[in-house]
C-alpha atoms as a PDB file:
ATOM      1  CA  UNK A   1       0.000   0.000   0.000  1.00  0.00           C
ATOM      2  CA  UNK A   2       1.295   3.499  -1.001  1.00  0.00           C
ATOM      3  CA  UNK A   3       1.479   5.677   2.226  1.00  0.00           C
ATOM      4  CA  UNK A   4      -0.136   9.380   1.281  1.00  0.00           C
ATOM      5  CA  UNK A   5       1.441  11.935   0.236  1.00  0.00           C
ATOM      6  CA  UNK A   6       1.236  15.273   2.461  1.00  0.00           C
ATOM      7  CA  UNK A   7      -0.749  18.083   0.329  1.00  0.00           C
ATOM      8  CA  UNK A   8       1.652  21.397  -0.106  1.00  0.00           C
ATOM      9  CA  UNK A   9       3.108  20.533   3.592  1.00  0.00           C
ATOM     10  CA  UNK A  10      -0.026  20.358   5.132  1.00  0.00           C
ATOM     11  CA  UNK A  11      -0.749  18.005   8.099  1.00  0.00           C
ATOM     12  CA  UNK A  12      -3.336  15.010   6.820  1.00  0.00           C
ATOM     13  CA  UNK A  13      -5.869  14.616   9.871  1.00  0.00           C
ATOM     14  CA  UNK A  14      -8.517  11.666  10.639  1.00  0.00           C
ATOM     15  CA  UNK A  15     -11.460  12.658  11.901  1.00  0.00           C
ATOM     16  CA  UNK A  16     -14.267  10.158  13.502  1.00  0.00           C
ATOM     17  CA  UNK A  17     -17.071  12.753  12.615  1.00  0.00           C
ATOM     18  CA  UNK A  18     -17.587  15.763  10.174  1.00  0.00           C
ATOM     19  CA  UNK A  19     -20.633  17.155  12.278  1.00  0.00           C
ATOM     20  CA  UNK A  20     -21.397  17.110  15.740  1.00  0.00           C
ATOM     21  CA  UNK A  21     -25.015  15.517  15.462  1.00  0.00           C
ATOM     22  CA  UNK A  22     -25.147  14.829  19.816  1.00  0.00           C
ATOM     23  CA  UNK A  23     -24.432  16.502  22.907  1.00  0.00           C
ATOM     24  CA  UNK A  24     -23.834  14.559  26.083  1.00  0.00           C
ATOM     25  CA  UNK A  25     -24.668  16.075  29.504  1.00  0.00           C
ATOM     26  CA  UNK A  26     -22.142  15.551  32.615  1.00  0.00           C
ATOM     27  CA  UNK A  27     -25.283  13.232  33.504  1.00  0.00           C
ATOM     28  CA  UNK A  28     -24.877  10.964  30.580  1.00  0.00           C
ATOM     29  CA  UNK A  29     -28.300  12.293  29.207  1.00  0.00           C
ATOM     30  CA  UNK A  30     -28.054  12.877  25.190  1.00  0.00           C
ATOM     31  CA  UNK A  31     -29.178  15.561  22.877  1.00  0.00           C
ATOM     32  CA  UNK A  32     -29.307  15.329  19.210  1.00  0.00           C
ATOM     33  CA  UNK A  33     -28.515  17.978  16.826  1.00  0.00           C
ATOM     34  CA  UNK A  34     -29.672  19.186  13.724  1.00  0.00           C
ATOM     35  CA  UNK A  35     -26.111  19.885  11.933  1.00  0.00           C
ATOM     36  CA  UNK A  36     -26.958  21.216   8.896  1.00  0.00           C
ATOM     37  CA  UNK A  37     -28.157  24.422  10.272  1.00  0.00           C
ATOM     38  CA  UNK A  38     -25.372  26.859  12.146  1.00  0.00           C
ATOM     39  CA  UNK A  39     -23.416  24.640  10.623  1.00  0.00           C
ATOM     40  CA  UNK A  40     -20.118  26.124  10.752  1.00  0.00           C
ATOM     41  CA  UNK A  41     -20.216  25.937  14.953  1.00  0.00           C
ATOM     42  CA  UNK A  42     -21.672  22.317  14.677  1.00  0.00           C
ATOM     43  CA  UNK A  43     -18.450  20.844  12.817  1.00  0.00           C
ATOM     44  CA  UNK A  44     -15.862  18.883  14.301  1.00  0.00           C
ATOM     45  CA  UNK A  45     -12.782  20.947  16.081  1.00  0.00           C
ATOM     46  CA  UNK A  46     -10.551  17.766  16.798  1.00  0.00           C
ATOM     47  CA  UNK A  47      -8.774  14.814  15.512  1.00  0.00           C
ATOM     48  CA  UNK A  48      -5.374  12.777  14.996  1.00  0.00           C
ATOM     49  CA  UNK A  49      -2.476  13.592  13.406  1.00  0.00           C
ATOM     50  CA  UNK A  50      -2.286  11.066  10.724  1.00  0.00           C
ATOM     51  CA  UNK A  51       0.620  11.953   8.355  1.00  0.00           C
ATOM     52  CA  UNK A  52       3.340  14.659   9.274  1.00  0.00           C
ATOM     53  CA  UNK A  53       4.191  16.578   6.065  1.00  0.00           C
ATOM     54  CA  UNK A  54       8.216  16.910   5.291  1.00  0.00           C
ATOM     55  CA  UNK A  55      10.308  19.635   7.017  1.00  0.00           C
ATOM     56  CA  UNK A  56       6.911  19.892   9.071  1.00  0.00           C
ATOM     57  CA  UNK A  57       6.587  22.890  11.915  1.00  0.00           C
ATOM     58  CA  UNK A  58       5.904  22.188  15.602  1.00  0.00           C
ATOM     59  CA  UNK A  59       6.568  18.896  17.065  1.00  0.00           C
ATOM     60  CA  UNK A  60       3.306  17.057  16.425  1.00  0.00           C
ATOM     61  CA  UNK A  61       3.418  13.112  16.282  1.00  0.00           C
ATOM     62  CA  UNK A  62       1.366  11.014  14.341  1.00  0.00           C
ATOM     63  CA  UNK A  63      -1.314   9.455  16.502  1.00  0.00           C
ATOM     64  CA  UNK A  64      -1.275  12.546  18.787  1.00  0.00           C
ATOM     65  CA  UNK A  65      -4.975  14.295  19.062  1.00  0.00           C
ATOM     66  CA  UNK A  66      -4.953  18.026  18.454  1.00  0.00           C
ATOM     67  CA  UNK A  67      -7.499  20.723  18.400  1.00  0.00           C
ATOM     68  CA  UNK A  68      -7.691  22.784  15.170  1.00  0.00           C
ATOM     69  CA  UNK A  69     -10.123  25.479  13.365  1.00  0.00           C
ATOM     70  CA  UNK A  70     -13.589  24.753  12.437  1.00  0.00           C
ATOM     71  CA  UNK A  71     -12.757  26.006   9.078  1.00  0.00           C
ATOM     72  CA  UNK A  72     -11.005  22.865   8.202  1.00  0.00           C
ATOM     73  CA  UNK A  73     -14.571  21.232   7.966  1.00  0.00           C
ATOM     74  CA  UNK A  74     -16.524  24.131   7.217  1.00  0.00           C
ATOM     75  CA  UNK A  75     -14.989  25.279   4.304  1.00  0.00           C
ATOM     76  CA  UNK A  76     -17.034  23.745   1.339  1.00  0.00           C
ATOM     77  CA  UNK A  77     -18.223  24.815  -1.562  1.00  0.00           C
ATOM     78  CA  UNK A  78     -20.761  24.016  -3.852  1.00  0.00           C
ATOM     79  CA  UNK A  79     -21.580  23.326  -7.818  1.00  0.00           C
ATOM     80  CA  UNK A  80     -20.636  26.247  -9.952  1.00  0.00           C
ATOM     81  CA  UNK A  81     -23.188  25.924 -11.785  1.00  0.00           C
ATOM     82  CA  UNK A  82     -26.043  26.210  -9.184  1.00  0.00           C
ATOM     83  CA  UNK A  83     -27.794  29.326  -8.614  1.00  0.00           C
ATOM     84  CA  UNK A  84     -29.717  27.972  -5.931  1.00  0.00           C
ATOM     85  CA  UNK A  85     -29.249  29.732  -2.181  1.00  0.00           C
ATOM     86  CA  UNK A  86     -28.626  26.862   0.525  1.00  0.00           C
ATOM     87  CA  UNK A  87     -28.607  27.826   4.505  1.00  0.00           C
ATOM     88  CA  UNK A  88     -25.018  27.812   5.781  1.00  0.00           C
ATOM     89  CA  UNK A  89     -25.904  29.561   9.172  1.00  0.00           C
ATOM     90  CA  UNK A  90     -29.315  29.714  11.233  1.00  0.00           C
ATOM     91  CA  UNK A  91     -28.151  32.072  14.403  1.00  0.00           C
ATOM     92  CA  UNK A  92     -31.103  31.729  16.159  1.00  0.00           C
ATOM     93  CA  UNK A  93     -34.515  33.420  15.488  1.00  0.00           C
ATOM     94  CA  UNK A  94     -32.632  37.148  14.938  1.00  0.00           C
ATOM     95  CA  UNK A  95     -30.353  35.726  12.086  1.00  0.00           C
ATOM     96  CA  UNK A  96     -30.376  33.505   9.107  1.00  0.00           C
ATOM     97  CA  UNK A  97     -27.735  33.085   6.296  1.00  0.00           C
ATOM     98  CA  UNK A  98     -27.828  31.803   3.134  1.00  0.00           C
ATOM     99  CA  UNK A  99     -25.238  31.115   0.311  1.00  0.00           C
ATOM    100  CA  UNK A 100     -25.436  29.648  -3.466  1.00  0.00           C
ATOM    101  CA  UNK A 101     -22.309  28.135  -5.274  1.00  0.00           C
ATOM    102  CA  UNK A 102     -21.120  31.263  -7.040  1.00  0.00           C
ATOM    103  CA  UNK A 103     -19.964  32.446  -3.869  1.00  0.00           C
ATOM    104  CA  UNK A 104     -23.123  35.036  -3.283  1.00  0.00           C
ATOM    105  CA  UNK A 105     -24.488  35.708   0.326  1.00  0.00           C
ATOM    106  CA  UNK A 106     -27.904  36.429   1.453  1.00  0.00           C
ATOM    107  CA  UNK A 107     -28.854  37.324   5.012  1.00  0.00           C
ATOM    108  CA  UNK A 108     -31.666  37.976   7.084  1.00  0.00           C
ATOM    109  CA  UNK A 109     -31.491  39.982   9.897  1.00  0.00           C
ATOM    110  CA  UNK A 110     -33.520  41.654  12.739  1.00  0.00           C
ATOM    111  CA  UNK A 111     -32.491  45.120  14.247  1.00  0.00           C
ATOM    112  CA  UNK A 112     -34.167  46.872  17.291  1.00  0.00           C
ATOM    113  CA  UNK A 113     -36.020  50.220  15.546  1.00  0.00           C
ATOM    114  CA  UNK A 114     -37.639  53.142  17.297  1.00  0.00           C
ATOM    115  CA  UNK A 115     -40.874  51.437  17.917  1.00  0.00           C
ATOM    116  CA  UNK A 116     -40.454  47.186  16.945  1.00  0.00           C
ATOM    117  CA  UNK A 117     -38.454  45.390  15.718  1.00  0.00           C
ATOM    118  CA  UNK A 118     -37.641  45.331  11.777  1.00  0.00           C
ATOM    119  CA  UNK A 119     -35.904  43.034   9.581  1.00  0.00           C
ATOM    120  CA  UNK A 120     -33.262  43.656   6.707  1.00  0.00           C
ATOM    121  CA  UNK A 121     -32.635  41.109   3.671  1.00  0.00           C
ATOM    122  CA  UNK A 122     -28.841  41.870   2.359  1.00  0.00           C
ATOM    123  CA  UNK A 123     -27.631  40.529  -0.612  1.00  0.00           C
ATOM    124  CA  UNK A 124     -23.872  40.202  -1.335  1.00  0.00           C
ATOM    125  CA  UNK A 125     -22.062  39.246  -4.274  1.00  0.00           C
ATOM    126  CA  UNK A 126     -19.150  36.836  -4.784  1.00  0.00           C
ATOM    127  CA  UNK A 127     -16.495  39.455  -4.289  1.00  0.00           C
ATOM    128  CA  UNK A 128     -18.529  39.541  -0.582  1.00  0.00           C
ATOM    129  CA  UNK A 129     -19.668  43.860  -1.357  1.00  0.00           C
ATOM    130  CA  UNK A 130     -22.826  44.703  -0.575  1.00  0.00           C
ATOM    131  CA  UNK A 131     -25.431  45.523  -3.272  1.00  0.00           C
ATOM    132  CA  UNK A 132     -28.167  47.667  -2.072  1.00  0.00           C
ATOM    133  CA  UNK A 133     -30.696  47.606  -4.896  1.00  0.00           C
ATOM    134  CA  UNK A 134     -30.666  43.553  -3.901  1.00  0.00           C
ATOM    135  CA  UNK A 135     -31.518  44.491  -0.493  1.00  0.00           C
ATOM    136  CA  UNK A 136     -34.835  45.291   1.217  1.00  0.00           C
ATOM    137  CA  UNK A 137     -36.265  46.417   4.667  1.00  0.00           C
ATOM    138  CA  UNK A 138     -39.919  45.766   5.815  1.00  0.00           C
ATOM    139  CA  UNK A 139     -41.368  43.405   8.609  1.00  0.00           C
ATOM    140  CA  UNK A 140     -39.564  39.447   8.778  1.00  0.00           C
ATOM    141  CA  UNK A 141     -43.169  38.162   6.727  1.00  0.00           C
ATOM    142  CA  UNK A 142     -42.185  40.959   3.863  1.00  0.00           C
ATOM    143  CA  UNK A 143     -38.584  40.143   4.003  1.00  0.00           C
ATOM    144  CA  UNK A 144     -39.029  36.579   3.667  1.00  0.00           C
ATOM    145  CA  UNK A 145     -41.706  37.518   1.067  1.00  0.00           C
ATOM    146  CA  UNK A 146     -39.160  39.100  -0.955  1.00  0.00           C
ATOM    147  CA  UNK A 147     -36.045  36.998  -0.833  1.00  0.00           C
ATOM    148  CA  UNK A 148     -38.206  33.688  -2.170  1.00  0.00           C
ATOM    149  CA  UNK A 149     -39.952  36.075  -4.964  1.00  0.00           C
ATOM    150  CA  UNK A 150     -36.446  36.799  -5.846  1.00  0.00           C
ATOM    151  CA  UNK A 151     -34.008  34.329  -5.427  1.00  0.00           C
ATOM    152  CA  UNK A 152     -34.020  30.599  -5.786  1.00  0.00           C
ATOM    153  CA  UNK A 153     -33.705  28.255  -2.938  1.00  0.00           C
ATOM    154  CA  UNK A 154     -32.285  24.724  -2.292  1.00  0.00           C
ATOM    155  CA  UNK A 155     -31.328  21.964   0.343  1.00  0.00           C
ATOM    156  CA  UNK A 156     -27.803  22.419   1.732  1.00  0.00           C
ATOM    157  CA  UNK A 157     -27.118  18.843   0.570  1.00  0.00           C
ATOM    158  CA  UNK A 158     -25.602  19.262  -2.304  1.00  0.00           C
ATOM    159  CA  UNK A 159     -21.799  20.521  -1.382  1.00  0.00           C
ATOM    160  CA  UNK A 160     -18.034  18.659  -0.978  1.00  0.00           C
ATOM    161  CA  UNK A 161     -15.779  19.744   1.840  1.00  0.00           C
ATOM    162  CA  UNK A 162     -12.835  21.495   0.209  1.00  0.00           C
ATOM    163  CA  UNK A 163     -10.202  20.090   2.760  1.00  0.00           C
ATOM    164  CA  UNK A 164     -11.595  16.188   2.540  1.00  0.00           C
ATOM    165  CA  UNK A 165      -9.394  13.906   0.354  1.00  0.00           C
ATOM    166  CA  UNK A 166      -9.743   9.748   0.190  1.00  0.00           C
ATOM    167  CA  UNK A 167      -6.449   8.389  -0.131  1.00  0.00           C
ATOM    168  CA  UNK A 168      -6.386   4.192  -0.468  1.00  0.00           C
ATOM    169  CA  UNK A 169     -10.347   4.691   0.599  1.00  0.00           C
ATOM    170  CA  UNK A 170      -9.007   6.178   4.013  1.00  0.00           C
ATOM    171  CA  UNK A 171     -10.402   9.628   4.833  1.00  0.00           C
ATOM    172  CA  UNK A 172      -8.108  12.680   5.522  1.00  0.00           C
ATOM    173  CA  UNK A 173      -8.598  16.408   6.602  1.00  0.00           C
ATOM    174  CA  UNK A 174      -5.448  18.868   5.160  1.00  0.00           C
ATOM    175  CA  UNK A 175      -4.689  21.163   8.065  1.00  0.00           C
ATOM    176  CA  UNK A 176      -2.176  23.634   8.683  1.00  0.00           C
ATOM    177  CA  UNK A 177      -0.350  24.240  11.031  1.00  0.00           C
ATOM    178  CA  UNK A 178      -1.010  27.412  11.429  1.00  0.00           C
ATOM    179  CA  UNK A 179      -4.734  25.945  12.159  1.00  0.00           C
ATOM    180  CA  UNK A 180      -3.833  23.011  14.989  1.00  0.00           C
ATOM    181  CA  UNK A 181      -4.572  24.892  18.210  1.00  0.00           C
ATOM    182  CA  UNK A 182      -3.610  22.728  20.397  1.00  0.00           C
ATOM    183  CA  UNK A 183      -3.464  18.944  21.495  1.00  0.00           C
ATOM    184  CA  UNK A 184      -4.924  17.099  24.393  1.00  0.00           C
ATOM    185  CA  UNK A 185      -1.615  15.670  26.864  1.00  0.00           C
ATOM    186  CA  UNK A 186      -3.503  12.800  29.072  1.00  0.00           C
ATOM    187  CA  UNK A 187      -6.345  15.462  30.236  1.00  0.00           C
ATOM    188  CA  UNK A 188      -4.455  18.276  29.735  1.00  0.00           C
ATOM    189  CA  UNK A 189      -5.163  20.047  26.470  1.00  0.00           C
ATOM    190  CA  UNK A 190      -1.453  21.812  25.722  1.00  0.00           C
ATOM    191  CA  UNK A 191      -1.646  25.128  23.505  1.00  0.00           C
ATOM    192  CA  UNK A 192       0.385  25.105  20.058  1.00  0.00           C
ATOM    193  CA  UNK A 193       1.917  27.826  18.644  1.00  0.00           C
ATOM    194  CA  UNK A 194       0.550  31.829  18.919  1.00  0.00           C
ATOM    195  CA  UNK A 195      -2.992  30.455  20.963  1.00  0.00           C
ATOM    196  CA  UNK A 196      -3.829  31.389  24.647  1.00  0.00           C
ATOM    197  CA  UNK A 197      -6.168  28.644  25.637  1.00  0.00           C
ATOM    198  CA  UNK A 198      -8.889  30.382  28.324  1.00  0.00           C
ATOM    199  CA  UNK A 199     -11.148  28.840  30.764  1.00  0.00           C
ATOM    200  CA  UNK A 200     -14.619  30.859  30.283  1.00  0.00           C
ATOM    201  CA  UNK A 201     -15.402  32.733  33.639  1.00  0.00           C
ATOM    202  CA  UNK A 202     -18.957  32.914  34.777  1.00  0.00           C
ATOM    203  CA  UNK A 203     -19.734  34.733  38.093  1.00  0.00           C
ATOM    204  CA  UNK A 204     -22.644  34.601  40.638  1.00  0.00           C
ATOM    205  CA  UNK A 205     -24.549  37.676  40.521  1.00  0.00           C
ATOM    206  CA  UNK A 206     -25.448  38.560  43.994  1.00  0.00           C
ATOM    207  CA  UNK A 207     -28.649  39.100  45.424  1.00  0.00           C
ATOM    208  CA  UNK A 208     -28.430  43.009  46.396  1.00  0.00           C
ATOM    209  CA  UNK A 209     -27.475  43.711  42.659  1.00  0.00           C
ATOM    210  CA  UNK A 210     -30.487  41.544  41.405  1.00  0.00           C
ATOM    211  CA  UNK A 211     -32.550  43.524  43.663  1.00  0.00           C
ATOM    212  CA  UNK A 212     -30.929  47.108  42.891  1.00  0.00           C
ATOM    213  CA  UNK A 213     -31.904  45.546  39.026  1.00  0.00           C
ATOM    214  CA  UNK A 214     -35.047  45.072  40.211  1.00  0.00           C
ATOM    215  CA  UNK A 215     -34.909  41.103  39.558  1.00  0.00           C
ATOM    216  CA  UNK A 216     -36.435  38.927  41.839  1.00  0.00           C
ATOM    217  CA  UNK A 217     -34.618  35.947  40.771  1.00  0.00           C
ATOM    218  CA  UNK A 218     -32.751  33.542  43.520  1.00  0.00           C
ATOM    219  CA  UNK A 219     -28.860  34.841  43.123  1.00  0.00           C
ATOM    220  CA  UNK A 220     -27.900  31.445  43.127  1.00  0.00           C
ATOM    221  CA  UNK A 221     -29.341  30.845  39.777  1.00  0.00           C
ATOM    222  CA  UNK A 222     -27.918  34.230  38.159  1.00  0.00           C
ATOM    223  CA  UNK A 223     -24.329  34.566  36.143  1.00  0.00           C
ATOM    224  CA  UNK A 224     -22.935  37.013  34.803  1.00  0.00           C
ATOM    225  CA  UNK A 225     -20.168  35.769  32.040  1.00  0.00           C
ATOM    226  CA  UNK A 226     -17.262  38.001  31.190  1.00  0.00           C
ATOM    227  CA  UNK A 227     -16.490  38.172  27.161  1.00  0.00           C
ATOM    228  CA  UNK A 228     -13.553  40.699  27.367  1.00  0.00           C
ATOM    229  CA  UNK A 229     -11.633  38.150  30.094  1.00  0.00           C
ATOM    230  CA  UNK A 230     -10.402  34.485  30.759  1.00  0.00           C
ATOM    231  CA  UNK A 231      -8.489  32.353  33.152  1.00  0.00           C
ATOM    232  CA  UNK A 232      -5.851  31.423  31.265  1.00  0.00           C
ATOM    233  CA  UNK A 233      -5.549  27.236  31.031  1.00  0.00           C
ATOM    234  CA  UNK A 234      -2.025  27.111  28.307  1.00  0.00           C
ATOM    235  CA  UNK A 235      -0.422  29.227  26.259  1.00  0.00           C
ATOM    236  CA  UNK A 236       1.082  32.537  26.230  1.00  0.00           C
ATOM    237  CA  UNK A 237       4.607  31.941  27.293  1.00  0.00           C
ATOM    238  CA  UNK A 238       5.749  34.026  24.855  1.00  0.00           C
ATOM    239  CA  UNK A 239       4.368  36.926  26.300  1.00  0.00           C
ATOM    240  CA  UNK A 240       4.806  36.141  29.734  1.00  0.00           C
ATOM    241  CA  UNK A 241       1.873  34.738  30.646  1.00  0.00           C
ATOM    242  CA  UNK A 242       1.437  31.626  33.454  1.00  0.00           C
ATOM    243  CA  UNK A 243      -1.551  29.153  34.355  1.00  0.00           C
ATOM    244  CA  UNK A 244      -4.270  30.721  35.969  1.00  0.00           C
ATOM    245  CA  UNK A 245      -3.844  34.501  35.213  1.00  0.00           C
ATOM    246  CA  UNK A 246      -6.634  36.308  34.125  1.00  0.00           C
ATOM    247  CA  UNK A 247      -6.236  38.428  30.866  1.00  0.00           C
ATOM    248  CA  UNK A 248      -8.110  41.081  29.466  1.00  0.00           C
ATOM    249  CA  UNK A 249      -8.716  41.296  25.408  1.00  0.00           C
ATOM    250  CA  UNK A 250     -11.373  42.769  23.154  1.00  0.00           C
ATOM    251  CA  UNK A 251     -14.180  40.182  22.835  1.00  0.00           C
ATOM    252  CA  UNK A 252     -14.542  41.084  18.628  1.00  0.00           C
ATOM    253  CA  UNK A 253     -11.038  39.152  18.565  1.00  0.00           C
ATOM    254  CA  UNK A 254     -11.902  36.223  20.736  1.00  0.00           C
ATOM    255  CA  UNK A 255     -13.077  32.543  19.709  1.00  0.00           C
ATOM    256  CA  UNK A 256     -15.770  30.215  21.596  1.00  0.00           C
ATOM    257  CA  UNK A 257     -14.662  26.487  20.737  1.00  0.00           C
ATOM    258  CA  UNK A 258     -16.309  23.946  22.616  1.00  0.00           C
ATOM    259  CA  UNK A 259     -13.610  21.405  23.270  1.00  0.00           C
ATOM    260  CA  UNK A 260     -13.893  17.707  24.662  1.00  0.00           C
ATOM    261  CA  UNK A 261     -17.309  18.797  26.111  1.00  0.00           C
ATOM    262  CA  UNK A 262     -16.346  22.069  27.616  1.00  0.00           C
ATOM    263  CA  UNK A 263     -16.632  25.579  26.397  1.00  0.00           C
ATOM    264  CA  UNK A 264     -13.107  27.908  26.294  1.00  0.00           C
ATOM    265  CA  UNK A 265     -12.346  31.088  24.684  1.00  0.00           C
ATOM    266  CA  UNK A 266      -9.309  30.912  22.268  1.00  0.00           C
ATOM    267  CA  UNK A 267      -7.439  34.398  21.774  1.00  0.00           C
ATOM    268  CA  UNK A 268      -4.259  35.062  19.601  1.00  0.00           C
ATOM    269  CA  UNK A 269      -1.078  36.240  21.884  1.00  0.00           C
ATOM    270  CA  UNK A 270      -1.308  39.486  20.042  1.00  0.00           C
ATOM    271  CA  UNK A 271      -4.835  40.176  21.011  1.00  0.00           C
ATOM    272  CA  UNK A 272      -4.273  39.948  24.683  1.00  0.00           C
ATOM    273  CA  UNK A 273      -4.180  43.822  26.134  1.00  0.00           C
ATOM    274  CA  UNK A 274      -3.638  42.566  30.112  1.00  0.00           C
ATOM    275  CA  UNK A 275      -3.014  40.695  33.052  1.00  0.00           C
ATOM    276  CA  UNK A 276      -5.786  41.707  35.427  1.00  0.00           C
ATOM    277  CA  UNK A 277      -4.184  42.104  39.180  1.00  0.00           C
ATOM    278  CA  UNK A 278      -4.929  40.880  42.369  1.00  0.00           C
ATOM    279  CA  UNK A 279      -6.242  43.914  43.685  1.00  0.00           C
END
């Protein structure tokens, strides 16, 4: 058998699933997912190194299970040919995002007005620029109205994952290094390269500032969680940073990955503005 051949000095990385379609509680209960839609946080974020590429960076072995970018499995794309708009992100009830295969965007979106709420359809072409006689404003039953008067819709089946090659009918993900964020070490997950790896702090609220809020809530049951900060779990070293501190960054440059069952905010070494003091 011919062993594969690293892509352009890429890492090749197995992967057991594509999509997260389950959650399991700390209880053992399960949930089951609809993938398909927010798709791009529903993708799998970890793996094993399965071939090392030559004159490869870092000191990754194969075998050894690393954490890397959602955009190794998101990134798809879809018939050039096809005209037809396909969800690729539902965000809720506020937000929904749809995309056809020449690369154009269309989104639907609620904003808070003056008096209620309104909704905007935005249309963008391939180049990703706005175009505003594509676009309309109204209420979300006239927005929805429009964009299925004007555009053509499909299912979101009909795609291949750029990054997924078969190689002697094995399956392998190419990955960057630049992409591998870190790698699990027993049950330790170990930061690679420029990534600070943050536990997510969430903090009682107490009762006299429910109360001054004029929430009559048990304080037990209330936290507050803290997007501009994290407890910092690996990573850093190159800017001085230990186990435990608490950095400060601007949340608009921080990542939620939900790793091994657990949630942690990932931030680029550059990003971080702080260490936040005892005092």
């Amino acid at each position: 058998m011919v062993n594969p051949t690293p892509i352009k000095g890429n890492y090749l990385l197995s992967i057991d699933k594509a999509l997260i379609d389950e959650i399991s509680t700390s209880s053992g209960f399960k949930l089951y997912l609809a993938p398909e839609y927010n798709f791009e946080t529903n993708v799998s974020v970890s793996g094993r190194v399965a071939v090392i590429p030559k004159n490869a960076k870092g000191d990754l072995k194969e075998g050894d299970e690393v954490v890397f970018s959602y955009h190794v499995v998101s990134n798809r794309e879809f018939p050039n040919t096809s005209e037809l708009f396909v969800p690729i992100s539902e965000g809720g009830k506020y937000i929904k995002i749809w995309m056809n295969g020449k690369g154009e965007k269309l989104r639907m979106m609620a904003h808070n007005g003056a008096i209620s709420i309104f909704w905007t359809g935005t249309f963008f072409d391939k180049q990703g620029r706005f175009v505003q006689e594509k676009s309309y404003q109204g209420t979300e039953e006239q927005v929805e109205r429009w964009a299925h008067t004007n555009f053509k819709f499909g299912d979101c089946e009909n795609f291949t994952y750029k990054n997924l090659f078969t190689i002697n009918e094995n399956e392998y993900w190419k990955c960057s290094y630049e992409n591998i964020f870190a790698k699990k070490e027993g049950d330790e997950i170990v930061s690679i390269g420029d990534r600070v790896l943050c536990e997510i702090m969430d903090v009682p609220v107490s009762e006299r500032e429910l109360k001054k809020a004029g929430i009559l809530i048990p304080a037990s049951k209330v936290k507050l969680r803290y997007y501009d900060r994290g407890v910092v779990v690996s990573g850093g070293k190159n800017i001085g940073l230990s186990k435990g501190d608490i950095i400060s960054f601007d949340e608009k440059y921080c990542e939620k990955y939900n790793l091994f069952g657990k949630d942690y905010f990932i931030i680029k070494e550059r990003r971080v503005e702080g260490v936040w003091g005892n005092n």
